[in-house]
C-alpha atoms as a PDB file:
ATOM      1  CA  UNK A   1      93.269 116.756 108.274  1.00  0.00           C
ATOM      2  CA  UNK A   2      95.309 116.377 111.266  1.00  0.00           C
ATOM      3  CA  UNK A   3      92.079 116.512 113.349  1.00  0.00           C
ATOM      4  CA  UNK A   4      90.686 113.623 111.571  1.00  0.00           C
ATOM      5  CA  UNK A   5      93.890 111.392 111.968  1.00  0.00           C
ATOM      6  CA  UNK A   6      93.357 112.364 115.525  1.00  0.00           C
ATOM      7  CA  UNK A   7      89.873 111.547 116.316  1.00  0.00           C
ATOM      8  CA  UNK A   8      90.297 108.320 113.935  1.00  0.00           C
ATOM      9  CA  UNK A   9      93.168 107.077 116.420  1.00  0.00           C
ATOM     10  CA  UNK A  10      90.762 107.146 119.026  1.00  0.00           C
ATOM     11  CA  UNK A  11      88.036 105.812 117.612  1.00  0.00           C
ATOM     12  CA  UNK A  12      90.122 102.584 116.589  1.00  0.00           C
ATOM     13  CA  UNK A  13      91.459 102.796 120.205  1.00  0.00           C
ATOM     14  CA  UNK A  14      88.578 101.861 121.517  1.00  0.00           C
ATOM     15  CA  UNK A  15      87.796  97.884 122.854  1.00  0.00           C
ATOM     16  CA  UNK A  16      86.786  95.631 120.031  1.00  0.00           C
ATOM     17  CA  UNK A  17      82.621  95.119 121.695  1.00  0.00           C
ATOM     18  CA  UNK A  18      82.360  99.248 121.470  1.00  0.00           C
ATOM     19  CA  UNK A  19      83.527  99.257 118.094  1.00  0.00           C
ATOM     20  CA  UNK A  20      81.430  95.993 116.835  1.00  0.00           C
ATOM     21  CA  UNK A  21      78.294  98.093 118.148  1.00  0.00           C
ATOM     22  CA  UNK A  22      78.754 100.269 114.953  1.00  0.00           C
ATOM     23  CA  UNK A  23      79.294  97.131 112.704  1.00  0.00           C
ATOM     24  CA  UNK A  24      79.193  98.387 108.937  1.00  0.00           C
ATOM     25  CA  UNK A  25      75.176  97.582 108.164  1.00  0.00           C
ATOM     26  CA  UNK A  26      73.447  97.259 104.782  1.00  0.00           C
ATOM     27  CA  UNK A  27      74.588 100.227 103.656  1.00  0.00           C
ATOM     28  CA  UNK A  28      77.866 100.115 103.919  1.00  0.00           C
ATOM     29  CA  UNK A  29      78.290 102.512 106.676  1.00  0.00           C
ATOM     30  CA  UNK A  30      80.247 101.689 109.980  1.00  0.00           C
ATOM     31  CA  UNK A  31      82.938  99.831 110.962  1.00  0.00           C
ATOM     32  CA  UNK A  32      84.779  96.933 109.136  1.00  0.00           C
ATOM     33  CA  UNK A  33      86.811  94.767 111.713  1.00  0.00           C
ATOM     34  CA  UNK A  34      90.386  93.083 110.804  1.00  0.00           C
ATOM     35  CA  UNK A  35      89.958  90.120 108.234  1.00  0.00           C
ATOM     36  CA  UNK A  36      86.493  91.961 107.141  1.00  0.00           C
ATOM     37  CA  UNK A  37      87.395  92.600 103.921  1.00  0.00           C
ATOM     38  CA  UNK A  38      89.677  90.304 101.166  1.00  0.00           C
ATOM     39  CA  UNK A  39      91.133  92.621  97.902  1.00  0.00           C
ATOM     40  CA  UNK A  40      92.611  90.312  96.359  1.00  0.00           C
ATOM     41  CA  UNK A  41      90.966  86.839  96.971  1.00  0.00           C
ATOM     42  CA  UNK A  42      93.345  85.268  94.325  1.00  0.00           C
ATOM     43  CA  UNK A  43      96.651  85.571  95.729  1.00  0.00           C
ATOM     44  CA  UNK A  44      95.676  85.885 100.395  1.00  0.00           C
ATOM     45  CA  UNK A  45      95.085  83.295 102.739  1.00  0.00           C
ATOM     46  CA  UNK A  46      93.474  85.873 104.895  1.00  0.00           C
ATOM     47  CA  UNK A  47      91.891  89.435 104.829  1.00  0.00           C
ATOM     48  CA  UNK A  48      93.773  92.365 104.650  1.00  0.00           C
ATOM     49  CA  UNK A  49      95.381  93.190 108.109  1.00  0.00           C
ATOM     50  CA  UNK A  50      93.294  96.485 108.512  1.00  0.00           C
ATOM     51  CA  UNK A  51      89.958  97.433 110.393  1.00  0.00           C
ATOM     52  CA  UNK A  52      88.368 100.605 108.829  1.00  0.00           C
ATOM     53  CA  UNK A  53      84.957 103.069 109.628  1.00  0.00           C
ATOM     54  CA  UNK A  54      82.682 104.065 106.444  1.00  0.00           C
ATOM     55  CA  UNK A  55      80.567 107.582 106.288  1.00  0.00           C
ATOM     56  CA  UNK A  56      78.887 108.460 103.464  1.00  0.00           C
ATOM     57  CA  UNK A  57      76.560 111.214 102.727  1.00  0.00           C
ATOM     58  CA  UNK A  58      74.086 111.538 105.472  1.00  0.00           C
ATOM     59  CA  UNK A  59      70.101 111.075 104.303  1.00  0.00           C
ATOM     60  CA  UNK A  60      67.809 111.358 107.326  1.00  0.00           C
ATOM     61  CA  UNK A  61      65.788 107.586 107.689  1.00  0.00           C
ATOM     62  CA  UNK A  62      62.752 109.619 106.688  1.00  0.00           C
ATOM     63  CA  UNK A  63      64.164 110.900 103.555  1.00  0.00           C
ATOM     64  CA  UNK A  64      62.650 109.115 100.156  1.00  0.00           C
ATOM     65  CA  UNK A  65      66.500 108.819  99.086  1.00  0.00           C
ATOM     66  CA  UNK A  66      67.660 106.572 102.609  1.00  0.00           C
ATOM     67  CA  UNK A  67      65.212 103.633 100.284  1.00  0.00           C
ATOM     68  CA  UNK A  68      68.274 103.780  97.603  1.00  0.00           C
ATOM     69  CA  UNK A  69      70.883 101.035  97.605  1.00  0.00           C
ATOM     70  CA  UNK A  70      74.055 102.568  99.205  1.00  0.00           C
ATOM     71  CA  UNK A  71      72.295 105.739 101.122  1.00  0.00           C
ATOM     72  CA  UNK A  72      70.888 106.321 104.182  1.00  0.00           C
ATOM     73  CA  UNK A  73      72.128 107.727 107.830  1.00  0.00           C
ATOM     74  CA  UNK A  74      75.218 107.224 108.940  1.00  0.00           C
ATOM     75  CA  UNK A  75      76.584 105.092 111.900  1.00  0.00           C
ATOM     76  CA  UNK A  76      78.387 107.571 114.554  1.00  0.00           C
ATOM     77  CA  UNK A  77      79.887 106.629 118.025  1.00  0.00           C
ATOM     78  CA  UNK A  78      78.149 107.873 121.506  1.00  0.00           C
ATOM     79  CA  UNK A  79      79.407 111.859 121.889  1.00  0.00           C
ATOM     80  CA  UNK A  80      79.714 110.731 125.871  1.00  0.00           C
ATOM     81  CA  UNK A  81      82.467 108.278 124.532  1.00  0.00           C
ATOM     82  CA  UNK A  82      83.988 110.627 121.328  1.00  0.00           C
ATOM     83  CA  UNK A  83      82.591 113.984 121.498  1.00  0.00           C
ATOM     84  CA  UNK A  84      82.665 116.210 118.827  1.00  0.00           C
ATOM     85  CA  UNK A  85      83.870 113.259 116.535  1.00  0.00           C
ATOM     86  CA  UNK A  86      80.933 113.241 114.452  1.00  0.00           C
ATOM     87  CA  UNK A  87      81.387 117.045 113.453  1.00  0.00           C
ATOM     88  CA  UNK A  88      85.347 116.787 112.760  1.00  0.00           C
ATOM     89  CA  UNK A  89      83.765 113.989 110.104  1.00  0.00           C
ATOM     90  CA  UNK A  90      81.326 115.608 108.772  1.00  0.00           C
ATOM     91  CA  UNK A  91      83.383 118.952 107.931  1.00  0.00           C
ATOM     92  CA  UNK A  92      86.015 116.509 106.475  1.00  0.00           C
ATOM     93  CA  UNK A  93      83.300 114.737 104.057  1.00  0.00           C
ATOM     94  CA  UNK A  94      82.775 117.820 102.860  1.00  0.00           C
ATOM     95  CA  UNK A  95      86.010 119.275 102.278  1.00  0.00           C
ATOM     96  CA  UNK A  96      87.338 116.225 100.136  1.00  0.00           C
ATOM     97  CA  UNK A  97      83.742 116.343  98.173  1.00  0.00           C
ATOM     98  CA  UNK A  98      84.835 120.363  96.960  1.00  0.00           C
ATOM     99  CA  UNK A  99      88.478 119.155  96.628  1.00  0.00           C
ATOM    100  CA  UNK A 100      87.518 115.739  94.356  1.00  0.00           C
ATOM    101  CA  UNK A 101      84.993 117.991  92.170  1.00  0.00           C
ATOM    102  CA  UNK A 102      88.150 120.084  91.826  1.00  0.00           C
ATOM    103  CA  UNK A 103      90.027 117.692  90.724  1.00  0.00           C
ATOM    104  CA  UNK A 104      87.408 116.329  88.339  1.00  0.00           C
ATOM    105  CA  UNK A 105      87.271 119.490  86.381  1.00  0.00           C
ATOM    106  CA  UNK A 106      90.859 119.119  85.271  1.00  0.00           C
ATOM    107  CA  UNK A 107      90.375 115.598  84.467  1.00  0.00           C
ATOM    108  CA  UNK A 108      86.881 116.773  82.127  1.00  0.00           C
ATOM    109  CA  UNK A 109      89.254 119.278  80.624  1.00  0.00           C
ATOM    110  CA  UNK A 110      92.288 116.274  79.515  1.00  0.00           C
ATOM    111  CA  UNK A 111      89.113 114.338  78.250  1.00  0.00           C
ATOM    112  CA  UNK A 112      88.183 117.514  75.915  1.00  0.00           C
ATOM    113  CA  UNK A 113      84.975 117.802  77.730  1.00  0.00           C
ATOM    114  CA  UNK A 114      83.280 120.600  79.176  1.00  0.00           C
ATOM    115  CA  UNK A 115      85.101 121.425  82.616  1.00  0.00           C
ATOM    116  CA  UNK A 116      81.671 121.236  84.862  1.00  0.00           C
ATOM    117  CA  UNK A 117      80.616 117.708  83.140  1.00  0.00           C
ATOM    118  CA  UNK A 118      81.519 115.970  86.306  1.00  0.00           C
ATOM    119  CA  UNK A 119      79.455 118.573  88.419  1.00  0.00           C
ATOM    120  CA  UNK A 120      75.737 116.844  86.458  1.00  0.00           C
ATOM    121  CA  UNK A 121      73.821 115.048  89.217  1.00  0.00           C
ATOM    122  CA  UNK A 122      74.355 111.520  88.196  1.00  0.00           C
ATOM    123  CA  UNK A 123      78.114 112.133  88.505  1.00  0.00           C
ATOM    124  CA  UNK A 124      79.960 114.114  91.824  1.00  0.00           C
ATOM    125  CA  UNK A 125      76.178 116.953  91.572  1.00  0.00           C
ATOM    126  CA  UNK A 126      74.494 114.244  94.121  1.00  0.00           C
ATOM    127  CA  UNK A 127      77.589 111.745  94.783  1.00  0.00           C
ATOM    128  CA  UNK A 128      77.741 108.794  96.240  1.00  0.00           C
ATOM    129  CA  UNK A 129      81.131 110.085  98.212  1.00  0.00           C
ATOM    130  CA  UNK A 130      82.426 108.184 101.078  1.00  0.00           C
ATOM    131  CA  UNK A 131      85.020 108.247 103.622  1.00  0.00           C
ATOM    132  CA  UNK A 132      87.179 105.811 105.021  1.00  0.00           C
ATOM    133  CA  UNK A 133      88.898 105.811 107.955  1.00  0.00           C
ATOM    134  CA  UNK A 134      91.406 103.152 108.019  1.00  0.00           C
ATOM    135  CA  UNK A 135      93.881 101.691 110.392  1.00  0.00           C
ATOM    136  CA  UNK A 136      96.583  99.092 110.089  1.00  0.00           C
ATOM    137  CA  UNK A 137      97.813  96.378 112.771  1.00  0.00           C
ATOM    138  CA  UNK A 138     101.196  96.538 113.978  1.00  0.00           C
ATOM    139  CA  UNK A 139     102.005  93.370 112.046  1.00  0.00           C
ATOM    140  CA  UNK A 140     104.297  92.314 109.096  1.00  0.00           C
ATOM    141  CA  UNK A 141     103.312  91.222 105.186  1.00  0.00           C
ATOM    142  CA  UNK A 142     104.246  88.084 103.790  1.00  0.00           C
ATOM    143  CA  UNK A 143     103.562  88.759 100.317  1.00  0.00           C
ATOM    144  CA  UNK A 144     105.152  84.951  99.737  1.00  0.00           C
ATOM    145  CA  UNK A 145     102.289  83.576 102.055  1.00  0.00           C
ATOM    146  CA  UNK A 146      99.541  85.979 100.823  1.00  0.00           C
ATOM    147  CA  UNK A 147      99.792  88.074 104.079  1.00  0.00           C
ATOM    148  CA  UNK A 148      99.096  91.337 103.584  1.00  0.00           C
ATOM    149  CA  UNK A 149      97.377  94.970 105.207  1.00  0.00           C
ATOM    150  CA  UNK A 150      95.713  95.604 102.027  1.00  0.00           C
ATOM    151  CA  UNK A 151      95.232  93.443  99.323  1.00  0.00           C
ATOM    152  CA  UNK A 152      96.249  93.799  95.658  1.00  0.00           C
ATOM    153  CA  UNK A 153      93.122  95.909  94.140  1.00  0.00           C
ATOM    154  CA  UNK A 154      91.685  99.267  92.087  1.00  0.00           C
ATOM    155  CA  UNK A 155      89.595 101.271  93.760  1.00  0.00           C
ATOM    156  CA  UNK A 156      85.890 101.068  92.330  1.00  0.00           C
ATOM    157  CA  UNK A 157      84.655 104.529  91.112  1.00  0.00           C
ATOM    158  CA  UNK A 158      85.841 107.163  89.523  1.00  0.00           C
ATOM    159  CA  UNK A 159      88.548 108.848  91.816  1.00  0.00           C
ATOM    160  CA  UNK A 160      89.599 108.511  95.823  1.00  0.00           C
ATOM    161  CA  UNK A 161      91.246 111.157  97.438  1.00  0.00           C
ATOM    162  CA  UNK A 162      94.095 109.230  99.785  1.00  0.00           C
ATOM    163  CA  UNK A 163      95.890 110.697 103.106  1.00  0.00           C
ATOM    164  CA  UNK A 164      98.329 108.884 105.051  1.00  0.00           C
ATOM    165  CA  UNK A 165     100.229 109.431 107.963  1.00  0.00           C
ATOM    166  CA  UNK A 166     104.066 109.286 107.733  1.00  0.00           C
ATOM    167  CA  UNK A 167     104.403 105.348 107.940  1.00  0.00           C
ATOM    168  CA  UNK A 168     105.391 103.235 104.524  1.00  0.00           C
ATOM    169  CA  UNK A 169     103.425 100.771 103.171  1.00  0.00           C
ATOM    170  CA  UNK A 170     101.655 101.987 100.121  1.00  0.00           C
ATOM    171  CA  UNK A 171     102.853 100.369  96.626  1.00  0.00           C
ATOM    172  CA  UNK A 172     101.802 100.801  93.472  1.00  0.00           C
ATOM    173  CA  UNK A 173     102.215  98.699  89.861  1.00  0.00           C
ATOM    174  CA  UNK A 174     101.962 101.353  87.173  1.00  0.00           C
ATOM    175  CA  UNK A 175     101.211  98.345  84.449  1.00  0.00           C
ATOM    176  CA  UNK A 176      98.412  96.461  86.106  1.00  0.00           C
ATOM    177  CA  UNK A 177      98.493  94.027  82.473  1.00  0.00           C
ATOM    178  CA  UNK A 178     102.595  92.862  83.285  1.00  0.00           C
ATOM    179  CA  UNK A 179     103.902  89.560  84.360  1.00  0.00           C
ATOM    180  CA  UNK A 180     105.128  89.924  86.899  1.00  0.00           C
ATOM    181  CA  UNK A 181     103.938  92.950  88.166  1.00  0.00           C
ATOM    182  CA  UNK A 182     106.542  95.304  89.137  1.00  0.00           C
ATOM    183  CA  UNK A 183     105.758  96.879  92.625  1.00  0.00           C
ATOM    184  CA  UNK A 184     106.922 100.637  93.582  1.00  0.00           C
ATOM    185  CA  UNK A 185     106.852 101.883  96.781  1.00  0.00           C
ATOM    186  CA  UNK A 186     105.092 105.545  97.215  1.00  0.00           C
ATOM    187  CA  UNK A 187     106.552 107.495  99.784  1.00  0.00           C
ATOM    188  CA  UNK A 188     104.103 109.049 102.447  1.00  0.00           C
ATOM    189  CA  UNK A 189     103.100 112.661 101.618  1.00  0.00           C
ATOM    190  CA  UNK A 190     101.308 113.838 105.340  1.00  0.00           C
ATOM    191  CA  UNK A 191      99.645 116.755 104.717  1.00  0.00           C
ATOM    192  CA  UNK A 192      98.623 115.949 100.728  1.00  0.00           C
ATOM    193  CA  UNK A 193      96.713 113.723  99.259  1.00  0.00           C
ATOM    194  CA  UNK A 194      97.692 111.039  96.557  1.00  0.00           C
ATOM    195  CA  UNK A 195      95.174 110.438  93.927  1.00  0.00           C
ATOM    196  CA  UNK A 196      94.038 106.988  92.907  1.00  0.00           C
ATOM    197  CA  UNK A 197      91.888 106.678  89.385  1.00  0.00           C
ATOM    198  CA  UNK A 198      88.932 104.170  89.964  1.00  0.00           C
ATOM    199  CA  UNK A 199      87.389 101.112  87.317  1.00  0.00           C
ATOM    200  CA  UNK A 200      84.457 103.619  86.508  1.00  0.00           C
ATOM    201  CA  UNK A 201      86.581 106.199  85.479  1.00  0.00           C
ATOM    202  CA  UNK A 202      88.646 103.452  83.315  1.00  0.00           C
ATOM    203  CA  UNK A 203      85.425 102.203  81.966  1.00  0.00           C
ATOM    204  CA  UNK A 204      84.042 105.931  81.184  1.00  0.00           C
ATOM    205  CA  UNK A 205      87.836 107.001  79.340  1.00  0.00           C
ATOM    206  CA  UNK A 206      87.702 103.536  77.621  1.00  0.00           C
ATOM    207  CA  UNK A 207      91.239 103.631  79.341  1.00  0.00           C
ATOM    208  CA  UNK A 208      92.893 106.991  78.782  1.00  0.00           C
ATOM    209  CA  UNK A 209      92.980 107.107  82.769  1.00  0.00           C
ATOM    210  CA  UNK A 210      93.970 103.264  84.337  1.00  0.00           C
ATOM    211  CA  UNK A 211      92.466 102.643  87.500  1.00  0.00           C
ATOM    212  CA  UNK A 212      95.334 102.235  89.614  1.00  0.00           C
ATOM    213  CA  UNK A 213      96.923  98.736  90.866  1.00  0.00           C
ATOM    214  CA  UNK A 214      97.490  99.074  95.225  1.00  0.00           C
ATOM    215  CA  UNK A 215      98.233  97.604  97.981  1.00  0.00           C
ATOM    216  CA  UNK A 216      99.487  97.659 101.386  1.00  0.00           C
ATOM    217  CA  UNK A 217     102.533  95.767 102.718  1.00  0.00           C
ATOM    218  CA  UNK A 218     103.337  96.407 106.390  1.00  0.00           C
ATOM    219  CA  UNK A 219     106.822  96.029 108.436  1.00  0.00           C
ATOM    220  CA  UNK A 220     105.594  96.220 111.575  1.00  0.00           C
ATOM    221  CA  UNK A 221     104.299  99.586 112.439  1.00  0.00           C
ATOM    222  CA  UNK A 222     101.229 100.685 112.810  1.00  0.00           C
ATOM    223  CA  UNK A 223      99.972 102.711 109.960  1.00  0.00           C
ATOM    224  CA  UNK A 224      96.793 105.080 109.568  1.00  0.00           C
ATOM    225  CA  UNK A 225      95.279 106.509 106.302  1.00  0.00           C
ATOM    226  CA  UNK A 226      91.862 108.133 105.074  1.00  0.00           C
ATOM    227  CA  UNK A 227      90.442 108.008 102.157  1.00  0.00           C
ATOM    228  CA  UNK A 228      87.593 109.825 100.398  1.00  0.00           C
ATOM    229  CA  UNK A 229      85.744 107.754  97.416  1.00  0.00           C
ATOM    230  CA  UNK A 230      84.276 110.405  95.282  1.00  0.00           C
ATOM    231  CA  UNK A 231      81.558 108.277  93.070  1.00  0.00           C
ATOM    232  CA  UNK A 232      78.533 108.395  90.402  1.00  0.00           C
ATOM    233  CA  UNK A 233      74.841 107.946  91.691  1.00  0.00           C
ATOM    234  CA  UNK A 234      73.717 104.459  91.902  1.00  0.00           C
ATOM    235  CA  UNK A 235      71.148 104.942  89.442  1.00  0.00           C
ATOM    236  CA  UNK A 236      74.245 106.449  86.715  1.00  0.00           C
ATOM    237  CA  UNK A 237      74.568 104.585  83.735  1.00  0.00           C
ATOM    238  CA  UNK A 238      78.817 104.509  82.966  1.00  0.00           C
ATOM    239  CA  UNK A 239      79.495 104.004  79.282  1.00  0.00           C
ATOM    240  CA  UNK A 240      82.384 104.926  76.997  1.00  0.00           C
ATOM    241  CA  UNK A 241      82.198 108.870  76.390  1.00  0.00           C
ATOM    242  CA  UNK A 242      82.078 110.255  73.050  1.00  0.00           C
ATOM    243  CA  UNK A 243      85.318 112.151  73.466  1.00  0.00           C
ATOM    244  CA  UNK A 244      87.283 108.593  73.882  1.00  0.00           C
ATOM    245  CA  UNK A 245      85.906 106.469  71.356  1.00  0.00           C
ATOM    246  CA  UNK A 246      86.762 105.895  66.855  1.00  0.00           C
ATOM    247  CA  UNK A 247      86.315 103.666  64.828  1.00  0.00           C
ATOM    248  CA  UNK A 248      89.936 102.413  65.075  1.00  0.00           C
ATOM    249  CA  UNK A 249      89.756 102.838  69.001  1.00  0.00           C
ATOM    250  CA  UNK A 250      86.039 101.554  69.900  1.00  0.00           C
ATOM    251  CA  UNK A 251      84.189 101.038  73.254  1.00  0.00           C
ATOM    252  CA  UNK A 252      86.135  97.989  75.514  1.00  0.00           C
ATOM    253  CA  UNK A 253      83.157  97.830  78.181  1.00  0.00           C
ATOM    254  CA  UNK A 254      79.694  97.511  78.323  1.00  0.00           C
ATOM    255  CA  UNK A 255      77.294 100.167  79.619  1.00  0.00           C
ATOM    256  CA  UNK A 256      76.731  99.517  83.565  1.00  0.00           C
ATOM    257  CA  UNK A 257      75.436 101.192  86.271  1.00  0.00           C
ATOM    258  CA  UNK A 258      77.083 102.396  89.089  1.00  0.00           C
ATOM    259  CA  UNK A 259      74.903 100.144  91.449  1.00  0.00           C
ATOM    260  CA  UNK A 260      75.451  97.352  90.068  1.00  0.00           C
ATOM    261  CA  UNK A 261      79.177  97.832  89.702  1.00  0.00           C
ATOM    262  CA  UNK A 262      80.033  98.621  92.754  1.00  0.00           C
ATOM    263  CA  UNK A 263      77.646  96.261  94.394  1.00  0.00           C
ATOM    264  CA  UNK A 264      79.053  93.199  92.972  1.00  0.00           C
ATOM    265  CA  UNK A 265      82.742  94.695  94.327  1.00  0.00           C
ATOM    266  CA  UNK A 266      81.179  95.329  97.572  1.00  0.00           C
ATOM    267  CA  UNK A 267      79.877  91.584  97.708  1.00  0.00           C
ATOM    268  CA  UNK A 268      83.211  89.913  96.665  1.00  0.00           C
ATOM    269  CA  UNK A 269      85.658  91.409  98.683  1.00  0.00           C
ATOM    270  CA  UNK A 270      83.371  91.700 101.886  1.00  0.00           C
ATOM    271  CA  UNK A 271      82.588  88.812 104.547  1.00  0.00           C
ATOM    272  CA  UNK A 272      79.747  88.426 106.727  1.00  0.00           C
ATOM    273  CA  UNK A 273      79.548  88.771 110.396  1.00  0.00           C
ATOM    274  CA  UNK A 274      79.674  85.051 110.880  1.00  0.00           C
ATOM    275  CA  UNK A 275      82.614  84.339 109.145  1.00  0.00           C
ATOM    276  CA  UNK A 276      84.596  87.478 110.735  1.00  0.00           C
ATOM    277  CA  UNK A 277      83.749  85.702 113.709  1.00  0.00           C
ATOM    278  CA  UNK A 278      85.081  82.982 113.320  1.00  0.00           C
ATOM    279  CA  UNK A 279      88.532  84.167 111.829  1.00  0.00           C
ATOM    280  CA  UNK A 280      89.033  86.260 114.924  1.00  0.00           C
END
């Protein structure tokens, strides 16, 4: 973990052009520039004071699977400019992918189902997992204004796996339904990880887990975190499970898929190239 806070400092370290070369493509994988990306489009004037780096699963360009919507081969910077970078990665990815199954087992268990039900393909078996390597600007919120490093929001899938550094920032709101929401601020834990429940996993509990309410609100330091989105196969259809569903307590979402979930999140919270652009 430390190695990958280290090698993610100096990827973001690098000059803006080098890191635009490796500009997130169709797939989501790459990097996201400041302003790229707007959480909570309701309540900012601008995107989230943040630039991050996406790496998902790697499928070769020749594999039959690199044709599916969110898969394919990753982006990774020049080893003449960050050697060994892509390897420190790579072990990483894999190490949060064993830890989140982990952690899915005990959440099968709470939802009396069989402990391995998360392991089936469509679910964490062939994942859509990603990592995120995010840093924040040395600026300060204005939650008043709509300034902010991260945007109210809920993370998309089922669970995400967060590490932080030792600067503030992260808040939560336990009751995502109040007015007003109540923020709490979560202290750093370097060297853990805090666990975020995602919309699927709401959707799939018909609520016994929440998706959790975040956000980001800097004072003025810079601030680096990683997180690892452990998610269903595109092609999984999420639907209330039998264990959380009566006739007094019935379904509160419509079957989806996780494609077209977490496509349409993708597509409202993300600009184009263009627009960046012009922000900056």
């Amino acid at each position: 973990m430390n190695e990958v806070f280290f090698q993610s400092t100096k990827f973001f370290a690098l000059p803006l052009h080098k890191k635009m070369e490796l500009f997130r493509n169709e797939k989501l994988r790459g990097y996201t520039p400041t302003l790229d990306q707007t959480l909570d489009p309701e309540n900012q004037v601008q995107g989230d004071l943040k630039e991050g780096y996406y790496i998902g699963v790697e499928v070769p360009e020749d594999d039959p699977d690199a044709k599916k919507p969110f898969y394919g081969p990753n982006q990774w910077p020049s080893e003449d400019i960050l050697p060994g970078w892509r390897q420190v990665m790579e072990q990483y990815h894999n190490e949060a992918l064993r830890v989140s199954r982990e952690i899915a087992k005990i959440i099968a268990l709470t939802l009396d189902l069989d402990a391995g039900f998360f392991d089936k393909p469509e679910m964490l078996g062939e994942p859509l997992a990603t990592l995120k390597l995010l840093h924040y600007e040395d600026k300060i919120s204005d939650p008043a204004r709509g300034i902010y490093g991260c945007g109210a929001h809920s993370d998309f899938g089922l669970i995400n796996l967060l590490a932080t550094d030792d600067v503030a920032g992260l808040q939560i709101c336990k009751n995502k339904d109040a007015r007003p929401r109540i923020w709490e601020d979560v202290a750093p834990l370097k060297g853990g990880f805090i666990i975020n429940i995602g919309d699927l996993l709401e959707r799939l509990s018909n609520d016994v887990f929440r998706s959790t309410l975040h956000r980001v609100v800097l004072d003025g330091q810079e601030r680096y975190s990683v997180a690892f989105f452990a998610d269903p196969k595109p092609e999984c259809i999420v639907e209330c499970l039998p264990s959380c569903t009566s006739d007094m307590n019935p379904p509160k979402y419509p079957p989806i898929t996780c494609y077209a979930y977490m496509n349409q999140r993708y597509n409202d919270t993300h600009l184009g190239l263009n627009h960046i652009m012009d922000k900056k």
